[in-house]
Protein backbone atom coordinates (compact mmCIF):
# COMPACT_ATOMS: atom_id res chain seq x y z
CA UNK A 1 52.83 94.66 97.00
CA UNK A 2 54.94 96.13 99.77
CA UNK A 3 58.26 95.06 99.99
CA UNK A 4 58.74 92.01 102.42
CA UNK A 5 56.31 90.06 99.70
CA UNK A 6 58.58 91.32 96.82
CA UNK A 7 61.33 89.81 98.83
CA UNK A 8 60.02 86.68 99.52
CA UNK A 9 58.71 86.08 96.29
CA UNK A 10 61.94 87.13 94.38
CA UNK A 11 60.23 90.14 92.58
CA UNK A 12 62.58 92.51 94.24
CA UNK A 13 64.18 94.63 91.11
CA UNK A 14 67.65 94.63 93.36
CA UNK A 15 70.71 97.11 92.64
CA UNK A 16 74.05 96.96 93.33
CA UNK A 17 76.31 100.35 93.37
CA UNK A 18 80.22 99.72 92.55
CA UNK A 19 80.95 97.11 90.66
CA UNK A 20 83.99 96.13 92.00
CA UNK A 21 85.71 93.33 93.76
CA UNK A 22 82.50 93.46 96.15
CA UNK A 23 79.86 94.75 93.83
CA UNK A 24 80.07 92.36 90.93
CA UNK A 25 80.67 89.08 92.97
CA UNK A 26 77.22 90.00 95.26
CA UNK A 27 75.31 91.22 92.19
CA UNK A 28 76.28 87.94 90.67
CA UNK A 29 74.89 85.56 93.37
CA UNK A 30 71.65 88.25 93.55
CA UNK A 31 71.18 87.28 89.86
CA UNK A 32 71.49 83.49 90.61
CA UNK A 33 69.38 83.66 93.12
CA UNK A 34 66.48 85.02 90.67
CA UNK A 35 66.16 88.65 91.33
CA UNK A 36 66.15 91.28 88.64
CA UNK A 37 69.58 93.07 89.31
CA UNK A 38 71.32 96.34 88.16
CA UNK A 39 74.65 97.26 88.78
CA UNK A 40 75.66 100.75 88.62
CA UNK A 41 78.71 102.23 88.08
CA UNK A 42 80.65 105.46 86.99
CA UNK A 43 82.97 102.94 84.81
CA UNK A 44 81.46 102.96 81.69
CA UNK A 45 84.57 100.47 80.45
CA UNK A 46 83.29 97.65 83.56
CA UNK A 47 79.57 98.46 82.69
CA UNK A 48 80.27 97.83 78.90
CA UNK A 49 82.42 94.35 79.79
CA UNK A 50 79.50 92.64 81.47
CA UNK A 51 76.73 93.78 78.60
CA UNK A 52 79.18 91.91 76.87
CA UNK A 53 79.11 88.84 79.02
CA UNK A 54 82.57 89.32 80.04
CA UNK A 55 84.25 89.48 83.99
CA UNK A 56 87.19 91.43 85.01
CA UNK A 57 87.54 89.82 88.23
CA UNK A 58 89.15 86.54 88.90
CA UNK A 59 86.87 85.30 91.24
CA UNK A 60 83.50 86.01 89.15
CA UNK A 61 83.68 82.84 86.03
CA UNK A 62 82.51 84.93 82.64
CA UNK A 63 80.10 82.01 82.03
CA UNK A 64 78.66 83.15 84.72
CA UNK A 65 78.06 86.64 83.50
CA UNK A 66 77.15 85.77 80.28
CA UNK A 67 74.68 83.41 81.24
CA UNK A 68 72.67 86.18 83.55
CA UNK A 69 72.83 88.79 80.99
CA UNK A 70 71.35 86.66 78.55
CA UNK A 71 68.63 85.64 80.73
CA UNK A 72 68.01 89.55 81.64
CA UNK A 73 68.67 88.66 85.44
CA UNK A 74 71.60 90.81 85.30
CA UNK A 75 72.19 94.61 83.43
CA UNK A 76 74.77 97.47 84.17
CA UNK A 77 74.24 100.83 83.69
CA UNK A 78 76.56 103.90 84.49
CA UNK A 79 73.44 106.48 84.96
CA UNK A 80 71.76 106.69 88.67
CA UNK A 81 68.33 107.47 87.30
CA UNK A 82 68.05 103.15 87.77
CA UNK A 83 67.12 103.67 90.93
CA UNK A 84 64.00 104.73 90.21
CA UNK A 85 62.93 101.24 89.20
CA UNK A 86 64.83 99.37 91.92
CA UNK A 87 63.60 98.43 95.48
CA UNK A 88 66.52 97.66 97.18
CA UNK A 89 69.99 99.01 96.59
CA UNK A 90 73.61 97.90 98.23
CA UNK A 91 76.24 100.38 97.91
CA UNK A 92 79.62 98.42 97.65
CA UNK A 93 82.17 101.63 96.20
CA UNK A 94 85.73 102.17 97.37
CA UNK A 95 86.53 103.84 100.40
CA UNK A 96 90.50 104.67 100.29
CA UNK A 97 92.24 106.92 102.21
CA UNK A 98 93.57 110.37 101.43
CA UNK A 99 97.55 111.22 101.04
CA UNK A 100 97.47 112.32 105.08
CA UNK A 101 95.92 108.66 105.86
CA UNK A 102 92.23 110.08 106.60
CA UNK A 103 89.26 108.45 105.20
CA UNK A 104 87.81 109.39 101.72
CA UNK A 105 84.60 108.82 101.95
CA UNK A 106 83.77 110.73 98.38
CA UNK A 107 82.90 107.54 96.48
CA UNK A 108 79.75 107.12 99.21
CA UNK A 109 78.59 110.64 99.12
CA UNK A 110 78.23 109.90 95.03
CA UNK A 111 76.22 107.33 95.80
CA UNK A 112 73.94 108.76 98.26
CA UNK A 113 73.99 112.34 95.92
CA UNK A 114 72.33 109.49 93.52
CA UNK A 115 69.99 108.52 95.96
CA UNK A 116 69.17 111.76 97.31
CA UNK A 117 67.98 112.35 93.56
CA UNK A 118 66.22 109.23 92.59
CA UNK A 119 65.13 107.38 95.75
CA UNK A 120 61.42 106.69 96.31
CA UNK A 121 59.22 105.73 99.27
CA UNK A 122 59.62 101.83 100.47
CA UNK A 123 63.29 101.42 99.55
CA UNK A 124 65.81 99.30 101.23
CA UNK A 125 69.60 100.52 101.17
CA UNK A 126 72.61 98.77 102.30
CA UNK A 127 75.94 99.94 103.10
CA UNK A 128 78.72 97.40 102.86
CA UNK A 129 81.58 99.43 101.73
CA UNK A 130 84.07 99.47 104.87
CA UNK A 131 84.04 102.56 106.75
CA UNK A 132 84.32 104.14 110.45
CA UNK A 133 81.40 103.28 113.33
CA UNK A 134 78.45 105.99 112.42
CA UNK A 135 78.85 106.62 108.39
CA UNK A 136 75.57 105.06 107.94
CA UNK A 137 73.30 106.62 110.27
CA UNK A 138 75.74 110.33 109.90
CA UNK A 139 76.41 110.22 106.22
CA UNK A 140 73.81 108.33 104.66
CA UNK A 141 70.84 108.10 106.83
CA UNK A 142 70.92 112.02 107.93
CA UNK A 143 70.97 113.01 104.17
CA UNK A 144 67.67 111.10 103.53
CA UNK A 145 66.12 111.84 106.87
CA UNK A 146 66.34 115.18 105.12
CA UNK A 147 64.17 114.67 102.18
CA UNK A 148 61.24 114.23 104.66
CA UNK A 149 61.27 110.41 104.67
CA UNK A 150 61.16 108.24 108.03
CA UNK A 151 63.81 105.28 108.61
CA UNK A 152 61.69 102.70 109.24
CA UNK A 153 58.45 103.63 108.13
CA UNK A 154 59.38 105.45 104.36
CA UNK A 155 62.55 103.75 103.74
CA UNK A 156 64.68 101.09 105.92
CA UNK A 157 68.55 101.35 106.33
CA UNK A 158 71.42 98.52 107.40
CA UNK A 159 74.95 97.87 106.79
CA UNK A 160 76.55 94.66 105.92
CA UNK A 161 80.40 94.52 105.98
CA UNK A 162 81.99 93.28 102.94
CA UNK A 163 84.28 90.01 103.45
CA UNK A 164 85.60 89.51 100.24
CA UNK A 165 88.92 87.87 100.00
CA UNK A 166 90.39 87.93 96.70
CA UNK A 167 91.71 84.45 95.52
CA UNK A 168 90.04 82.40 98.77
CA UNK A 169 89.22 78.92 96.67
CA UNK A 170 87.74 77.87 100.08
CA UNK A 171 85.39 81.08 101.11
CA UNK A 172 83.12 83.62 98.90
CA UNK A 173 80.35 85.41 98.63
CA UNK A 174 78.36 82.63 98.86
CA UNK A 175 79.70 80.76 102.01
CA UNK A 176 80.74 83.50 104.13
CA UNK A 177 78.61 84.36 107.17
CA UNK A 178 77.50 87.64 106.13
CA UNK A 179 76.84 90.50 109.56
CA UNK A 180 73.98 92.83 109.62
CA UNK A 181 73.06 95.81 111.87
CA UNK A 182 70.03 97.84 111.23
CA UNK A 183 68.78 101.22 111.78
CA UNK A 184 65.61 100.06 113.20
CA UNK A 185 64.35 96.32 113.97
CA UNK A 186 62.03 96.83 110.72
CA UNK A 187 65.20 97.74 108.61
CA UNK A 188 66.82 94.61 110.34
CA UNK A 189 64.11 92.24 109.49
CA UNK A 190 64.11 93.61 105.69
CA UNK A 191 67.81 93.43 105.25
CA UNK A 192 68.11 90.10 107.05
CA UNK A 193 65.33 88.76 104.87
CA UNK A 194 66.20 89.81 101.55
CA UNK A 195 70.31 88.66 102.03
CA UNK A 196 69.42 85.33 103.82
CA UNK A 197 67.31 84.11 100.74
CA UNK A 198 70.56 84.03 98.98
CA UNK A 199 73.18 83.76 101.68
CA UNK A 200 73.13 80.38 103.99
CA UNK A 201 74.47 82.54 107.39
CA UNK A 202 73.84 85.43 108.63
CA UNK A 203 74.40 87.27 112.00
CA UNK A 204 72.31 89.60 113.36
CA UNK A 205 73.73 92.85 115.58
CA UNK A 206 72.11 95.11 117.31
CA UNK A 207 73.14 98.30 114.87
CA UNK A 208 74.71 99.54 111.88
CA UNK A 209 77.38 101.18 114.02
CA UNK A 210 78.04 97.85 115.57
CA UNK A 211 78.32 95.94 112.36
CA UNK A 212 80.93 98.73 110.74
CA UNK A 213 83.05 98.21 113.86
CA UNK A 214 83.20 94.53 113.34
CA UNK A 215 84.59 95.11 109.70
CA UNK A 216 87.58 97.65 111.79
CA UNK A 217 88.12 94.49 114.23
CA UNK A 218 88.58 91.76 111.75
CA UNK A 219 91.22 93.95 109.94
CA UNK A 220 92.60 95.53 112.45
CA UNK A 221 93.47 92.13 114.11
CA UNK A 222 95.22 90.80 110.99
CA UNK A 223 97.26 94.26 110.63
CA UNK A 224 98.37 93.96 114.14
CA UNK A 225 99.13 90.29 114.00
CA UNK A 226 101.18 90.97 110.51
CA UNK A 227 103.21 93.99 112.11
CA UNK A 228 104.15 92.12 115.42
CA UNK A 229 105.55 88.96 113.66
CA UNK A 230 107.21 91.71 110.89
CA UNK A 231 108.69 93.23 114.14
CA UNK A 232 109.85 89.75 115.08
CA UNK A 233 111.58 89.55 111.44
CA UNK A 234 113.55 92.38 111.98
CA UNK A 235 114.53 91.67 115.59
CA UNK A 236 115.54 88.05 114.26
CA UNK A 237 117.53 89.60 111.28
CA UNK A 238 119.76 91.26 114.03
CA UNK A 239 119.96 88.15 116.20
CA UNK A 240 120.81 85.47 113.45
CA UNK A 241 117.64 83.78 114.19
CA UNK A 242 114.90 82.42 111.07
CA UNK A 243 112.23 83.60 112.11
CA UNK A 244 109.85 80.84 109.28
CA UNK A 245 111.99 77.96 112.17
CA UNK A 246 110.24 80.10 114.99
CA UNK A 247 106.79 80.30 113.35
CA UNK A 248 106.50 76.77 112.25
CA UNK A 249 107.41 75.59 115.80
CA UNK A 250 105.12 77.92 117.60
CA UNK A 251 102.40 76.78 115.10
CA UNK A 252 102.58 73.33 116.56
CA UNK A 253 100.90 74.63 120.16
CA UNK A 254 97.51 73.56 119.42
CA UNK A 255 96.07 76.34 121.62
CA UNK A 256 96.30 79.96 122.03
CA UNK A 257 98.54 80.63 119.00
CA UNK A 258 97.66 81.80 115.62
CA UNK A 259 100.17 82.11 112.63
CA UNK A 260 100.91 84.89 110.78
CA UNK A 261 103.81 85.22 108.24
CA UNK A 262 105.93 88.00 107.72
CA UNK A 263 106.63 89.85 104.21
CA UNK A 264 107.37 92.46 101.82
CA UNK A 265 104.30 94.74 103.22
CA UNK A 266 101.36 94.47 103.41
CA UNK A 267 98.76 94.90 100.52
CA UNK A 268 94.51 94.71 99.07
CA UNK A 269 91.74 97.14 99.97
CA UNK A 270 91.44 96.43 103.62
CA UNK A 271 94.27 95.79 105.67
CA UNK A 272 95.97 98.64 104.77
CA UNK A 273 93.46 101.38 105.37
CA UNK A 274 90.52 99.74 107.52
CA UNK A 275 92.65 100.29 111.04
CA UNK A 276 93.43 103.94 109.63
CA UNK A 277 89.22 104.29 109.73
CA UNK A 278 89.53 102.78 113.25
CA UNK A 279 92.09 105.34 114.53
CA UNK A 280 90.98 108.58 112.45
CA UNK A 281 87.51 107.97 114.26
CA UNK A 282 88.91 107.12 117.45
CA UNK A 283 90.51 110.55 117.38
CA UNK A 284 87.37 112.20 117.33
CA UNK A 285 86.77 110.71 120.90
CA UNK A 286 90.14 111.58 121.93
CA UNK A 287 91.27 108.29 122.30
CA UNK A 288 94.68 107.89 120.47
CA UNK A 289 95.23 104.08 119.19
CA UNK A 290 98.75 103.31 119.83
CA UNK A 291 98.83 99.71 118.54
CA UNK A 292 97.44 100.55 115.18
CA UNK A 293 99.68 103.33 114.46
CA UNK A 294 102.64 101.48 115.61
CA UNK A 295 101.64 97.91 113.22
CA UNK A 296 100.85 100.68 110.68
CA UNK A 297 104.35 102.20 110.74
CA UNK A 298 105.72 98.68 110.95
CA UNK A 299 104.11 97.45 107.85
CA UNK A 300 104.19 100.41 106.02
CA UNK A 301 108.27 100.30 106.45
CA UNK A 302 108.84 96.55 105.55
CA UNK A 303 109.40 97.69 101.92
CA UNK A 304 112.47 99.66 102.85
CA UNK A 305 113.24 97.09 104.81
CA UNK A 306 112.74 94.76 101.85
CA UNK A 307 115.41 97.63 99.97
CA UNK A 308 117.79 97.43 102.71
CA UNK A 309 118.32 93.81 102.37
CA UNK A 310 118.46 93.90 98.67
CA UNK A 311 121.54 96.00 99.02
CA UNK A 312 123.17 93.55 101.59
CA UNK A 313 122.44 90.82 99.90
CA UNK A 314 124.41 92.29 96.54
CA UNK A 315 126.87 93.31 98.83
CA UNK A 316 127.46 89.81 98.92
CA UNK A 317 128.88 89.59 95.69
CA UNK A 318 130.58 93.03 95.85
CA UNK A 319 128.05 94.55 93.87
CA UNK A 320 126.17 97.93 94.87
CA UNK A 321 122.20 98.75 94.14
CA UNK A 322 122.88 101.85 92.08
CA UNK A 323 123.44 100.37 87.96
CA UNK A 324 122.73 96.86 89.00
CA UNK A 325 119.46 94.51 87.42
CA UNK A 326 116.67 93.80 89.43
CA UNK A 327 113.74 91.30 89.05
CA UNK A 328 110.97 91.38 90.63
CA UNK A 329 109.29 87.91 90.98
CA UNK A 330 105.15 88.82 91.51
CA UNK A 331 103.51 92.26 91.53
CA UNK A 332 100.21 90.98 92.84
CA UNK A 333 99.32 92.00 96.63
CA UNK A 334 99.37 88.54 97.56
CA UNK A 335 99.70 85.00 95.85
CA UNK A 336 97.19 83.89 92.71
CA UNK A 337 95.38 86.59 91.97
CA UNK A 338 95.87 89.79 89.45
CA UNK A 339 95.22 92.87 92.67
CA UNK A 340 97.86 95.17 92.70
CA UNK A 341 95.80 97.21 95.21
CA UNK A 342 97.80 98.88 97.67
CA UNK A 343 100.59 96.27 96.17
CA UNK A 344 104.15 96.42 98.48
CA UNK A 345 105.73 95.31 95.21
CA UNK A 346 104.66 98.39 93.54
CA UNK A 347 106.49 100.85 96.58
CA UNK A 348 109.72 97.95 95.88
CA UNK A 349 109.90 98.87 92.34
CA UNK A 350 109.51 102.90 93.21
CA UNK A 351 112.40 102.88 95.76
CA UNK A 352 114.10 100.31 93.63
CA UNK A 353 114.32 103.32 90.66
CA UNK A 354 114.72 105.64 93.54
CA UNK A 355 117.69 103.92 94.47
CA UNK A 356 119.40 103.79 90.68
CA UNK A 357 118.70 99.88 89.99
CA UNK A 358 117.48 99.01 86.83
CA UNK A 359 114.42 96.92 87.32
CA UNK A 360 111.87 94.62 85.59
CA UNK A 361 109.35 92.60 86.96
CA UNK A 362 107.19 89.11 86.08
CA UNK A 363 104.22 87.95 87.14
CA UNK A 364 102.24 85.17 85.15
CA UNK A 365 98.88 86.97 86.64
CA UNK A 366 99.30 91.09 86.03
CA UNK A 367 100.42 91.46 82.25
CA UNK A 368 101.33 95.35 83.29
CA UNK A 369 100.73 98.27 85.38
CA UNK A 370 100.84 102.34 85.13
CA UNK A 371 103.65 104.07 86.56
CA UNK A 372 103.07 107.40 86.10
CA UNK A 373 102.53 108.46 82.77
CA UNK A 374 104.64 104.94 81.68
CA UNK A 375 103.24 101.37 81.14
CA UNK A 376 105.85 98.68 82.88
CA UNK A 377 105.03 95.72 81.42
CA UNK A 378 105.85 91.92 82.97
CA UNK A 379 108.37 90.86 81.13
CA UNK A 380 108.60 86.45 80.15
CA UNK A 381 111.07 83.35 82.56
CA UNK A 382 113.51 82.17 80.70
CA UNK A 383 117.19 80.85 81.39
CA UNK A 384 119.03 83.58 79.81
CA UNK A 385 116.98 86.48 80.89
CA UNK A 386 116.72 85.19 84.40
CA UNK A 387 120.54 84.19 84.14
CA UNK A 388 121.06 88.19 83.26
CA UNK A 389 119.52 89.98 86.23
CA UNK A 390 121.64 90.55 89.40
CA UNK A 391 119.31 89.75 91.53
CA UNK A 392 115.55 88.19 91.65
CA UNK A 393 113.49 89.36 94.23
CA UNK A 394 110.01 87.21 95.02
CA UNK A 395 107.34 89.63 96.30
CA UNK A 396 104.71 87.56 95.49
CA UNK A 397 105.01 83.72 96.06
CA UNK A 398 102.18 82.65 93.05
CA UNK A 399 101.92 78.79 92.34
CA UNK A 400 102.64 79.28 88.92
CA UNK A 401 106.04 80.25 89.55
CA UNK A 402 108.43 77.38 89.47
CA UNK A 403 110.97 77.78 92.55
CA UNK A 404 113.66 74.84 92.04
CA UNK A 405 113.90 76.04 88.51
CA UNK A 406 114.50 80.24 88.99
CA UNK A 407 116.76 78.66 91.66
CA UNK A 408 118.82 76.83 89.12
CA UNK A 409 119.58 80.26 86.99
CA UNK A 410 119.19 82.85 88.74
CA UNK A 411 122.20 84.55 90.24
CA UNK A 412 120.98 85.72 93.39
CA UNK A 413 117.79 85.54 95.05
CA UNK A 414 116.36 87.41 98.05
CA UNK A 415 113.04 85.67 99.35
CA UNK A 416 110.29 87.84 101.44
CA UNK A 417 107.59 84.80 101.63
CA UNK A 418 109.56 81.64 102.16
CA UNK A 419 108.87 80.25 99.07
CA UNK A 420 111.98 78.58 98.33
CA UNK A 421 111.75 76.66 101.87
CA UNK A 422 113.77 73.15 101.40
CA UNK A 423 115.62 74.64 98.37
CA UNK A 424 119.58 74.59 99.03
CA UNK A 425 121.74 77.61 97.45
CA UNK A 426 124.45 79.50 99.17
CA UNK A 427 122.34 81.92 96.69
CA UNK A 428 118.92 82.20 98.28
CA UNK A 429 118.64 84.94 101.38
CA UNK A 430 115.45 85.41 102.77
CA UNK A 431 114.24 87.96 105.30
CA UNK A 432 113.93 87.45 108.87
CA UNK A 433 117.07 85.11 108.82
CA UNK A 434 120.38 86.39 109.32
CA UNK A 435 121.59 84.91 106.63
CA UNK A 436 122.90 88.18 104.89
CA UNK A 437 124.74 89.05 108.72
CA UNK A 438 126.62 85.92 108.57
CA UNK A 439 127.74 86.30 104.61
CA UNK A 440 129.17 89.37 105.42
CA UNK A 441 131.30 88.11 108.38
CA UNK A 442 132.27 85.60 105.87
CA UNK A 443 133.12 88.09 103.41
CA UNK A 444 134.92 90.28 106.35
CA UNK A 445 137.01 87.11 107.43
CA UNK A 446 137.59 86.78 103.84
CA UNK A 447 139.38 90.14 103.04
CA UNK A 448 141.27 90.22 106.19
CA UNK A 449 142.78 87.19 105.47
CA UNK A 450 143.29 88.34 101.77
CA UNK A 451 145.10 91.22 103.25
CA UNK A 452 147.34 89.59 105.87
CA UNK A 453 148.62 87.39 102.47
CA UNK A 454 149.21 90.84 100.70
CA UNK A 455 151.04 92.07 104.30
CA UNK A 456 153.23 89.29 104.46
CA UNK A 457 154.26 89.61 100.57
C-alpha cells in the first residue's frame, strides 16, 4: 500500500520527534485522530511520564494521555531505531540560540543523524521546529539526498511552522491554521493530506523556504511591536506620561492600530530568538536588519530597566537595593501557565542578587526553578510574609493572584503589567508612568523644606 492510501485510510504508523511543548500536543491530536503514533525523545524522564499516562504540559489534559496509551494509539520511546516502523515522521525539537545569539541548530542534526540511520524508502518527514529560510532543503534534505534517495520519488519533504501558544484557552493545535511548503508538489500533496485529516485549515505555500520565513515574520512582528511600545515606556517614564492611558486610548481607533503592552521583557521559545534566526541568516546575504537588532536590544534591556526602577521606587522610602527584601510576584514568561522559558523574571532575580537584595519569589503555577547548582523554591501569600518584604515586584500578572489583597499588605509594590489598574495606593508604581519622577520631587520638596526649618532653628 503506498503511502497516500495509508494516509487516507489512517494506517499511517506516524512519529513525532521532541516531545515538547510542540511535540506532545501534535502527537496527541495524531493519536485522536486514529493513527498509530510514536514519540521520540532523548528524555527518558518525559518518555517514562506518558507510558505512565501522565502530561507535563499544561495544555495537554492527562486523561487525555492516559486514554491513548491505553488504547495503544499513542507510545514513547527514547531509541531512534522507531523509525524503522514509522511512515511519516515530524521533527518538533528545540532550536535555541547559542551564548553569541547564533542559531543552534544541534537538536535537528540529532534528529536527522537518526534518520540518516533508520529511514527507509516512501517516508514522509516534516520539519516544524522554527528555524532560518533554507534549513530544510540545506540541513535536512541535502543529508538524505546523500544516501542515494530522490525527494519526491524515494522520500517526500515539507515544513510546517509550529504555532503553539502556551496558555491560549481560545487557539491550539487543533484550531490553528496550520502553513505548509513542500519540497516538491508530490511532498506538498502528502504533507497537506496527511495534516488536513486531522487539522480543519491549512495553507498551502509554494516552498519550505517560504513557510520557515513565515514562522520569522509572525515573531518578528510581535518582537518589534513589543520593543517600540517598551521604547514608548521609557520615553513616557522621562516625560511623566502613563503610557497603559496612551495605549488604551489609541486602542479605541478601530483601524490601523494594534495593541501591544509593555513589560518586564520579553519571554517563551519564540519571540526571543526567532528574529535572531531572521537576522543571523540575513547576514549571510549581507543585508544587516536594523529593526530587529534594535527591538532586540530594547527588550533584552527592559529587565535592567525593570532593576532601575526597583531602586527608585525604594528610594521612595529612603531605602537602598543592596540588604533590602524583594518579592517577586510570578516567574512564569507570561500569565497562567508554568514556562519559565527564556523567563525576564528569571534575569530580575539574577541582577536582583547581583545587586545585594535579598530575594524570594511566588508563583501559584512554577513550585521552583534551578539556579545554578541551587533549587529556589516559590515560597506561600500570606499577610505577614507579604507584610515583611520591602518591596513586591509583579513580573507575571497570573489570575490566581489576588491584586486588591497583596495591595492591602504589602509595603511597596512596583507593577510591570498593569495589573493593579483601578487599585488606589500612594504604594503602587508601575512602569511607563512617571510616577517614581514625581515621588522624588515630592521627597526633594520635602527635605528642602525640612532643612530650611533646621536653618531657621
Amino acid at each position: 500500500m503506498d503511502l497516500l492510501k495509508k494516509i487516507q485510510q489512517k494506517k499511517a504508523c506516524v512519529g513525532v520527534i521532541g516531545l515538547g511543548y510542540v511535540g506532545l500536543p501534535l502527537a496527541v491530536e495524531l493519536a485522536k485522530a486514529g493513527y498509530s503514533v510514536t514519540g521520540i525523545d532523548l528524555d527518558a524522564e518525559k518518555v517514562a511520564q506518558i507510558q505512565q499516562g501522565h502530561s507535563y504540559i499544561m495544555d495537554v489534559p492527562p486523561d487525555d494521555i492516559a486514554m491513548l496509551v491505553r488504547q495503544g494509539r499513542l507510545t514513547a520511546v527514547t531509541d531512534y531505531e522507531a523509525i524503522t516502523r514509522l511512515d511519516t515522521v515530524s521533527i518538533c525539537v528545540p532550536t535555541p540560540l547559542t551564548k553569541t545569539k547564533d542559531p543552534d541548530v544541534s537538536y535537528i542534526v540529532t534528529a536527522v543523524d537518526g534518520l540518516e540511520k533508520y529511514m527507509h524508502p516512501g517516508m514522509l518527514i516534516i520539519l516544524e521546529s522554527t528555524t532560518y529560510p533554507g534549513t530544510t532543503e540545506e540541513l535536512v534534505k541535502a543529508r538524505l539526498d546523500k544516501l542515494g534517495y530522490q525527494v519526491g520519488v524515494d522520500y517526500f519533504i515539507c515544513f510546517s511552522p509550529e504555532r503553539v501558544d502556551p496558555g491560549n484557552a481560545k487557539y491550539n493545535t487543533k484550531n490553528t491554521p496550520k502553513v505548509i511548503g513542500g519540497a516538491t508538489p508530490q511532498c506538498l500533496a502528502l504533507g497537506t493530506e496527511l495534516y488536513s485529516s486531522f487539522l480543519p485549515s491549512i495553507v498551502q505555500v509554494s516552498s519550505p523556504r517560504v513557510a520557515e520565513m513565515v514562522k520569522l515574520l509572525e515573531n518578528t512582528f510581535r518582537s518589534v511591536n513589543i520593543g517600540l511600545v517598551n521604547e514608548l515606556a521609557l520615553m513616557c517614564d522621562r516625560m511623566g506620561v502613563d503610557v497603559w492611558e496612551v495605549i488604551d486610548a489609541a486602542s479605541t481607533k478601530p483601524f490601523g492600530y494594534m495593541p501591544f503592552y509593555p513589560g518586564p521583557g520579553i519571554g517563551g521559545h519564540c519571540i526571543p530568538l526567532d528574529p535572531m534566526y531572521l537576522a543571523w541568516k540575513a547576514k549571510t546575504f549581507d543585508f544587516y536588519n536594523r529593526f530587529i537588532e534594535l527591538a532586540s536590544d530594547v527588550n533584552g534591556n527592559m529587565p535592567r530597566h525593570v532593576l532601575h526602577k526597583i531602586s527608585e521606587v525604594l528610594n521612595t522610602r529612603k531605602k537602598c537595593l543592596n540588604g533590602s527584601k524583594v518579592l517577586l510576584l510570578g516567574m512564569a514568561y507570561k500569565k497562567d501557565i508554568d514556562d519559565l522559558r527564556e523567563s525576564p523574571g528569571l534575569e530580575i532575580y539574577r541582577l536582583l542578587k547581583e545587586q545585594g537584595a535579598v530575594v524570594e519569589y511566588s508563583d501559584p503555577l512554577v513550585a521552583s526553578f534551578r539556579e545554578g547548582t541551587a533549587v529556589v523554591r516559590s515560597v506561600p501569600l500570606t499577610e505577614q510574609n507579604l507584610a515583611d518584604y520591602d518591596i513586591a515586584v509583579l513580573c507575571t500578572n497570573h489570575s490566581a493572584f489576588d491584586y486588591q489583597w497583596i495591595a492591602r499588605y504589602a509595603q511597596l509594590i512596583l507593577d510591570t503589567r498593569n495589573a493593579f489598574r483601578g487599585i488606589k495606593g500612594s504604594h503602587i508604581y508601575k512602569i511607563g508612568s512617571g510616577e517614581c519622577g514625581r515621588a522624588g520631587e515630592e521627597l526633594a520638596k520635602q527635605a528642602a523644606v525640612q532643612e530650611a526649618a533646621a536653618g531657621k532653628e
